[in-house]
PDB file of N, CA and C in Angstrom:
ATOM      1  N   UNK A   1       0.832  -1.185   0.000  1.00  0.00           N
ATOM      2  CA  UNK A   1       0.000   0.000   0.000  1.00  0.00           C
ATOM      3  C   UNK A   1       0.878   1.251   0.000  1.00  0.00           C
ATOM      4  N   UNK A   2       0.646   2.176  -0.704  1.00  0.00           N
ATOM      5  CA  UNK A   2       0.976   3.914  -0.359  1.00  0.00           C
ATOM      6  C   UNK A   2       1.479   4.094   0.869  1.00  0.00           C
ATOM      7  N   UNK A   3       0.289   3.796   1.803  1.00  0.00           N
ATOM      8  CA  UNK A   3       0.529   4.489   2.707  1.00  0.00           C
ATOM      9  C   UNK A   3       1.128   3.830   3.891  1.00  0.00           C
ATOM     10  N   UNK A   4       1.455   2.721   3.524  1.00  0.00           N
ATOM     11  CA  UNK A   4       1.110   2.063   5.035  1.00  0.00           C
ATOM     12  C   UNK A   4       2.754   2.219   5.662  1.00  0.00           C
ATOM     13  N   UNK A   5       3.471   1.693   6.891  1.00  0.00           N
ATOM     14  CA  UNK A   5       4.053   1.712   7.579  1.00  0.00           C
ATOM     15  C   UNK A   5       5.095   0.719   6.923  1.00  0.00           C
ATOM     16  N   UNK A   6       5.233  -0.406   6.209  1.00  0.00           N
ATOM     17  CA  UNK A   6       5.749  -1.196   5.909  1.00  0.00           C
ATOM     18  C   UNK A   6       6.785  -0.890   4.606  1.00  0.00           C
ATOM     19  N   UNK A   7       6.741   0.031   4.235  1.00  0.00           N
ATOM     20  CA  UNK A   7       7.024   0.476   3.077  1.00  0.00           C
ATOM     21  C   UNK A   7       8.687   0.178   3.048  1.00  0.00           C
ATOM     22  N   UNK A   8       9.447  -0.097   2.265  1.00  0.00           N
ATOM     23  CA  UNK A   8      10.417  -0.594   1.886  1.00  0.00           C
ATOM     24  C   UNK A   8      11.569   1.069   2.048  1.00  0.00           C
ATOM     25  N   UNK A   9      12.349   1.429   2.939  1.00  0.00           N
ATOM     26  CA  UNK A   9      13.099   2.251   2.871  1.00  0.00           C
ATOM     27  C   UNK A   9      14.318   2.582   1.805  1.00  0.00           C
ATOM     28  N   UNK A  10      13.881   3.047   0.763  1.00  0.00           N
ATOM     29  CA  UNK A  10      15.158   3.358  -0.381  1.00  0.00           C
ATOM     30  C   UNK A  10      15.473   4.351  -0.449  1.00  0.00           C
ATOM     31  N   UNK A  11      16.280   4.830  -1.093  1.00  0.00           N
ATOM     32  CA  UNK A  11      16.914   6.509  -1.238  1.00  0.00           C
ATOM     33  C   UNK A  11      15.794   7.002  -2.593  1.00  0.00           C
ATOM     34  N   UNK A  12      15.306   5.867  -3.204  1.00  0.00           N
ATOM     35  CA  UNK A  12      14.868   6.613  -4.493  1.00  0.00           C
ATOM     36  C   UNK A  12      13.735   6.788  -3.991  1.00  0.00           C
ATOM     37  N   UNK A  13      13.088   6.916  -2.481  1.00  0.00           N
ATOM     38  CA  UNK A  13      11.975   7.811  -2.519  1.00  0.00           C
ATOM     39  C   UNK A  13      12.256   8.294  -1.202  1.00  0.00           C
ATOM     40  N   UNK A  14      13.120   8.889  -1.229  1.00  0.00           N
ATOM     41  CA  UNK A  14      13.752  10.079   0.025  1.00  0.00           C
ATOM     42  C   UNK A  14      13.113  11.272  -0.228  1.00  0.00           C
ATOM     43  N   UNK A  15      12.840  12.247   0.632  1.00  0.00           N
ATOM     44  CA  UNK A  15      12.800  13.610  -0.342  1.00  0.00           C
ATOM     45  C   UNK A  15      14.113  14.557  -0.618  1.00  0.00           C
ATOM     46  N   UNK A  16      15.219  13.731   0.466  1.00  0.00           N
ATOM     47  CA  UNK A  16      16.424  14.240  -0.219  1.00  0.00           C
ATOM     48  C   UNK A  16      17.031  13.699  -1.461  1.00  0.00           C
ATOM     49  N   UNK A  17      16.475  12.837  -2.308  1.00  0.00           N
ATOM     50  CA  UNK A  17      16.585  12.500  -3.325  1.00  0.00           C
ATOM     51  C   UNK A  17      16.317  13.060  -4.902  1.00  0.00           C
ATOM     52  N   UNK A  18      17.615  12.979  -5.940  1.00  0.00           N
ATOM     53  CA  UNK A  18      17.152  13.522  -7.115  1.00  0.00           C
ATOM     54  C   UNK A  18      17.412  12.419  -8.069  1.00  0.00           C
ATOM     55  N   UNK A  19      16.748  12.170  -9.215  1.00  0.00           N
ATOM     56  CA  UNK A  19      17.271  11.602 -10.275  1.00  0.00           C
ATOM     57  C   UNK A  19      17.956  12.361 -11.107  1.00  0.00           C
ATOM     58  N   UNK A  20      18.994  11.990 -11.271  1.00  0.00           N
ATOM     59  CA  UNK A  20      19.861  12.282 -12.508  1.00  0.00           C
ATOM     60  C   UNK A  20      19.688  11.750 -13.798  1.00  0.00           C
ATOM     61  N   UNK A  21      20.073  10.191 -13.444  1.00  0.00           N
ATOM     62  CA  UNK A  21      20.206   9.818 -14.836  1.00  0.00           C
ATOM     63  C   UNK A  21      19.000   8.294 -14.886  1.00  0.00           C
ATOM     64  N   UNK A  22      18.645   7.409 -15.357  1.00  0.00           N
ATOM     65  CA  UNK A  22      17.911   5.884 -15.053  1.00  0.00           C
ATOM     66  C   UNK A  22      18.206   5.722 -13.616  1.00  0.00           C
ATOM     67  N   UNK A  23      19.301   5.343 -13.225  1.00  0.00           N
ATOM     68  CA  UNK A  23      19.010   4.702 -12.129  1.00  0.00           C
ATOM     69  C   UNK A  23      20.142   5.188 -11.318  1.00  0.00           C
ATOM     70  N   UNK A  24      20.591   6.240 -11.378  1.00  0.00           N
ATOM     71  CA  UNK A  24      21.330   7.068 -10.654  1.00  0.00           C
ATOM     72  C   UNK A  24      20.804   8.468 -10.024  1.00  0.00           C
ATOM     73  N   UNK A  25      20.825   8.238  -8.057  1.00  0.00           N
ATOM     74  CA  UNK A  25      20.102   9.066  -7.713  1.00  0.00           C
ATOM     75  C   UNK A  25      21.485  10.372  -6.720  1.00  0.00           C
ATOM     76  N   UNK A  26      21.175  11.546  -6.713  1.00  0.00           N
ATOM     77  CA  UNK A  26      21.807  11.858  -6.121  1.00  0.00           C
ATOM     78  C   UNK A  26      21.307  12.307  -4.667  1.00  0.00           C
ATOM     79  N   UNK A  27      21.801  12.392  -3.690  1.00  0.00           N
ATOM     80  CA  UNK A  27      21.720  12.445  -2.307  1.00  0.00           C
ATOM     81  C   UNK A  27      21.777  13.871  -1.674  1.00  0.00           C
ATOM     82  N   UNK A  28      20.959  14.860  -1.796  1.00  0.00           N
ATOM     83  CA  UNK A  28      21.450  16.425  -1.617  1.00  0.00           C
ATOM     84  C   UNK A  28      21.665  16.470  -0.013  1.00  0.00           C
ATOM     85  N   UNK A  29      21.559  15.297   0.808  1.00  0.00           N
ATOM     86  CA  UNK A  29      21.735  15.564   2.403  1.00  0.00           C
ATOM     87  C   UNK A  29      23.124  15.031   2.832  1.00  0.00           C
ATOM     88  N   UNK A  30      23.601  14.051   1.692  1.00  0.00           N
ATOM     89  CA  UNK A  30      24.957  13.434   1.808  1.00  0.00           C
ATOM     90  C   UNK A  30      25.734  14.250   0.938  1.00  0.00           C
ATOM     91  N   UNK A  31      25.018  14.406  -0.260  1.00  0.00           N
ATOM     92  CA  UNK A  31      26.234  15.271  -1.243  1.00  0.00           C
ATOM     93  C   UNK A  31      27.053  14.111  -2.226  1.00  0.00           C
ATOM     94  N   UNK A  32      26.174  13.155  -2.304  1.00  0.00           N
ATOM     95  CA  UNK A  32      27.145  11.945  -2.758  1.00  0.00           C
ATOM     96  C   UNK A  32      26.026  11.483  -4.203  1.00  0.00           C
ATOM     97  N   UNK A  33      26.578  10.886  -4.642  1.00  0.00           N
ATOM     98  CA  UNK A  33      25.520   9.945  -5.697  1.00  0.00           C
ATOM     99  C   UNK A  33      25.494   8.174  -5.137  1.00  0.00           C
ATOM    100  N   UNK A  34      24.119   8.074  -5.030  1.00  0.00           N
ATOM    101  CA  UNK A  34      23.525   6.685  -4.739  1.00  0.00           C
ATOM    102  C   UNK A  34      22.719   5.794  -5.559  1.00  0.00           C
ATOM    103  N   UNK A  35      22.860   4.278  -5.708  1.00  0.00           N
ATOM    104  CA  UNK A  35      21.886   3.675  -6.327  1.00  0.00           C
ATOM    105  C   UNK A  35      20.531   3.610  -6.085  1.00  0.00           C
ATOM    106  N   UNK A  36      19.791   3.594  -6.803  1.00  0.00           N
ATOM    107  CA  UNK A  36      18.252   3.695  -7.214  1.00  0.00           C
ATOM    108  C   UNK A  36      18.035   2.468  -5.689  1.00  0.00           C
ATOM    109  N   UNK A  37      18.252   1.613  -5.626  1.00  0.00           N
ATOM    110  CA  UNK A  37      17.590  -0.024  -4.389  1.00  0.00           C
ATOM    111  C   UNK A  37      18.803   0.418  -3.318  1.00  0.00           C
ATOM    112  N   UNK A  38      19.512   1.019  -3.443  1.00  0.00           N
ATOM    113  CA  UNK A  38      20.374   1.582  -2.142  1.00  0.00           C
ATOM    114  C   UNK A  38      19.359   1.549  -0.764  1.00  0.00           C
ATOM    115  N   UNK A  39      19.649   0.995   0.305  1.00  0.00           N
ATOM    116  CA  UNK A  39      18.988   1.370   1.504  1.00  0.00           C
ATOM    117  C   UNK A  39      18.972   2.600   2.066  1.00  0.00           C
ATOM    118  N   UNK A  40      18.421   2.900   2.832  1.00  0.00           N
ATOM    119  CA  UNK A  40      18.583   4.703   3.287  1.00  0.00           C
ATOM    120  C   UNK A  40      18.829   4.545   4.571  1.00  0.00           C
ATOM    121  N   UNK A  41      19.012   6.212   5.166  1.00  0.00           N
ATOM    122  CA  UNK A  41      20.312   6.198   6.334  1.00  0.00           C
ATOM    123  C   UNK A  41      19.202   7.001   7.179  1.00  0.00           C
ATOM    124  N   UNK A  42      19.935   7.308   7.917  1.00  0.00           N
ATOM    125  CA  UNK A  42      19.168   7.475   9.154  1.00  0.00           C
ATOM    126  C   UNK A  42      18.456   9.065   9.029  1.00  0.00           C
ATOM    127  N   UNK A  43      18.367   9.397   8.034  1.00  0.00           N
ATOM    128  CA  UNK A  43      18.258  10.992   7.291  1.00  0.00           C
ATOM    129  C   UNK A  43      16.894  10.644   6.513  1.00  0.00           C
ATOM    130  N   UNK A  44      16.688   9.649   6.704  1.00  0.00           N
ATOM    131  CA  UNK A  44      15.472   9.466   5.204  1.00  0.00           C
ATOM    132  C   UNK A  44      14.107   9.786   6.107  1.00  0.00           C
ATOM    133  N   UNK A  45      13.586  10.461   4.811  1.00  0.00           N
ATOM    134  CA  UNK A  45      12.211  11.328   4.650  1.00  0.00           C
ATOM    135  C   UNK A  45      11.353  10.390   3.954  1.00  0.00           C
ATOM    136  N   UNK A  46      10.609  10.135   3.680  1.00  0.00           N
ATOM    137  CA  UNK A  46       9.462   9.451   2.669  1.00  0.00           C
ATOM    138  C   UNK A  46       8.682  10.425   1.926  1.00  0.00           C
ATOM    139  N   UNK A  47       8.816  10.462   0.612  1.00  0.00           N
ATOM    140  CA  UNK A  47       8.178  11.230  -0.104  1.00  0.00           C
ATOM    141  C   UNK A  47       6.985  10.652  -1.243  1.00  0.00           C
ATOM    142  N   UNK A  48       5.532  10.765  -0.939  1.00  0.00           N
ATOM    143  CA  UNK A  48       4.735   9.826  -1.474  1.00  0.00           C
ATOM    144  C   UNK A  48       4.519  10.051  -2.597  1.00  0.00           C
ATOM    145  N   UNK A  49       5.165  11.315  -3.136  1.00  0.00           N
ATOM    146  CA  UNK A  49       5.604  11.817  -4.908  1.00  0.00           C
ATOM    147  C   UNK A  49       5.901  11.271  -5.370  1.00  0.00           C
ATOM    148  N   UNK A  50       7.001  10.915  -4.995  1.00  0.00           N
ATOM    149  CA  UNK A  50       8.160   9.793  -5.869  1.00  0.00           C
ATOM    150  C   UNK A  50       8.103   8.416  -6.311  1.00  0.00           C
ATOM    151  N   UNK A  51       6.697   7.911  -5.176  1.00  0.00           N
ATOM    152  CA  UNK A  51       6.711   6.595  -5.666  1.00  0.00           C
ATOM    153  C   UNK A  51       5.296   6.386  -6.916  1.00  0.00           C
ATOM    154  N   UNK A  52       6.038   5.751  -7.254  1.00  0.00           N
ATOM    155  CA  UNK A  52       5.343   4.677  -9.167  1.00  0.00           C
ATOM    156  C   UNK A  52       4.487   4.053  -9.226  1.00  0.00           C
ATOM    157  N   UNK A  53       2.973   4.859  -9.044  1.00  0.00           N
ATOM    158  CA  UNK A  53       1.799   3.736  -8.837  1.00  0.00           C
ATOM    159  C   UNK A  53       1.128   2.821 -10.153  1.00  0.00           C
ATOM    160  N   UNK A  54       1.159   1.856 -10.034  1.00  0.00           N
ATOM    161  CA  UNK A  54       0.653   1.412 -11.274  1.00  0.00           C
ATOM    162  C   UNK A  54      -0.381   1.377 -11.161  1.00  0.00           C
ATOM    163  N   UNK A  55      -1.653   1.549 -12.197  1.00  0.00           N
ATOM    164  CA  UNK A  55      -3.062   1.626 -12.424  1.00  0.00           C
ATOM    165  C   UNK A  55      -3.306   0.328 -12.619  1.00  0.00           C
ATOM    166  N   UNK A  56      -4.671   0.303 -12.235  1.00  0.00           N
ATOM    167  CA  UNK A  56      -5.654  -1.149 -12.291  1.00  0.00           C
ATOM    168  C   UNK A  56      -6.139  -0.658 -13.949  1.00  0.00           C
ATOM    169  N   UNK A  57      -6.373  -2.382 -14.202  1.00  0.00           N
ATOM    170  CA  UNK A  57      -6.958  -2.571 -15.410  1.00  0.00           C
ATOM    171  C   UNK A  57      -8.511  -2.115 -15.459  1.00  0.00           C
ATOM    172  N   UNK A  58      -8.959  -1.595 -16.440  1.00  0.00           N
ATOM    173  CA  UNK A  58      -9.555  -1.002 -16.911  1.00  0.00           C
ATOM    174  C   UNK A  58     -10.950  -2.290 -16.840  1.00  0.00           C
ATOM    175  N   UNK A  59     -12.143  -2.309 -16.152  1.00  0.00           N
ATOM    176  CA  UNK A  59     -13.063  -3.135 -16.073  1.00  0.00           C
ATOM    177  C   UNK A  59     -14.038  -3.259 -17.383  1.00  0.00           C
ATOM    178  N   UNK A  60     -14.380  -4.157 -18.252  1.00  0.00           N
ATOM    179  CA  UNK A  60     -15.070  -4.385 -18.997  1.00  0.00           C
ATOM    180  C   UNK A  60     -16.545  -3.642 -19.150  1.00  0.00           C
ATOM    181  N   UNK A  61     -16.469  -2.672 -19.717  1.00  0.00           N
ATOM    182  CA  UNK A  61     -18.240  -2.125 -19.790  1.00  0.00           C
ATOM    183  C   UNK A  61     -18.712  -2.138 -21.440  1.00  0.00           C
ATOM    184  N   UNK A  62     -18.475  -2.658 -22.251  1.00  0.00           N
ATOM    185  CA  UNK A  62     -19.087  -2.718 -23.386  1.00  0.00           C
ATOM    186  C   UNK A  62     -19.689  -4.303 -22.967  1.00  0.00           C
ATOM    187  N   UNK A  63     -20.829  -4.030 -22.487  1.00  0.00           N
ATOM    188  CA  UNK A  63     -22.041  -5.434 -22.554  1.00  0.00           C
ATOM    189  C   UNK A  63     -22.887  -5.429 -23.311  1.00  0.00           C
ATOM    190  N   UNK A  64     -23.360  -6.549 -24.085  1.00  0.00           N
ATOM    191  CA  UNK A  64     -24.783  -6.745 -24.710  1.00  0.00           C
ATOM    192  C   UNK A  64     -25.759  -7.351 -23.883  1.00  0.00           C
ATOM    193  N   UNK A  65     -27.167  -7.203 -24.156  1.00  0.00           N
ATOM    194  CA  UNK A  65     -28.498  -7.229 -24.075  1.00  0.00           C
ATOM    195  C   UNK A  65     -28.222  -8.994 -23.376  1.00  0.00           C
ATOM    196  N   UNK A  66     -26.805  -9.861 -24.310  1.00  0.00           N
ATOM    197  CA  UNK A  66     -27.336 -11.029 -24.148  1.00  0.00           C
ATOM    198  C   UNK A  66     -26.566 -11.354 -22.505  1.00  0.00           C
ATOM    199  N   UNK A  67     -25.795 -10.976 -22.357  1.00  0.00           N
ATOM    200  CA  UNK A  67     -25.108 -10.914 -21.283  1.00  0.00           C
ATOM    201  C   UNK A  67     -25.622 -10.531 -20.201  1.00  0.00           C
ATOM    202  N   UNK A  68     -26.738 -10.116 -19.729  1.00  0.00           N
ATOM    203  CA  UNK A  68     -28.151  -9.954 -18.561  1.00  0.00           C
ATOM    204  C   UNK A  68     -29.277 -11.050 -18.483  1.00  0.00           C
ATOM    205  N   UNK A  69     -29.125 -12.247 -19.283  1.00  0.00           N
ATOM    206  CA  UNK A  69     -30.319 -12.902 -19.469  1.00  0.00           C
ATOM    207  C   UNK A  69     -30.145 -14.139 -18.750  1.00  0.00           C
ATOM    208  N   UNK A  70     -30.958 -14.626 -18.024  1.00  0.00           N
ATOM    209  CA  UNK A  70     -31.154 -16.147 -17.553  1.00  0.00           C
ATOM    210  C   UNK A  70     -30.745 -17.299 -18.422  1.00  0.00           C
TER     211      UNK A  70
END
């Protein structure tokens, strides 16, 4: 979930975090450059911006007449 407590601590959703490049993030509280699955330090923020929600599939509504019948 978004929101919940369990959430996986990475740098790539710090809010001291920037992307640079794919998968190179830089660290504006360290001053360093870090990997994207890098664990985070005792500085980390959670920023619910950053993370990549994927959308649900789209539910079927083109029905016919025959598709309601006994």
């Amino acid at each position: 979930m978004i929101y919940s407590d369990d959430i996986q601590k990475v740098c790539s959703l710090c809010v001291f975090a920037e992307r640079r490049q794919r998968e190179e993030i830089f660290c504006t509280k360290h001053k360093k450059i870090v990997g994207e699955a890098d664990e985070a330090c005792k500085k980390y923020k959670y920023d619910i911006l950053k993370r990549e929600v994927r959308r649900r599939k789209q539910p079927k509504t083109d029905f016919s007449e025959e598709d309601f019948r006994l």
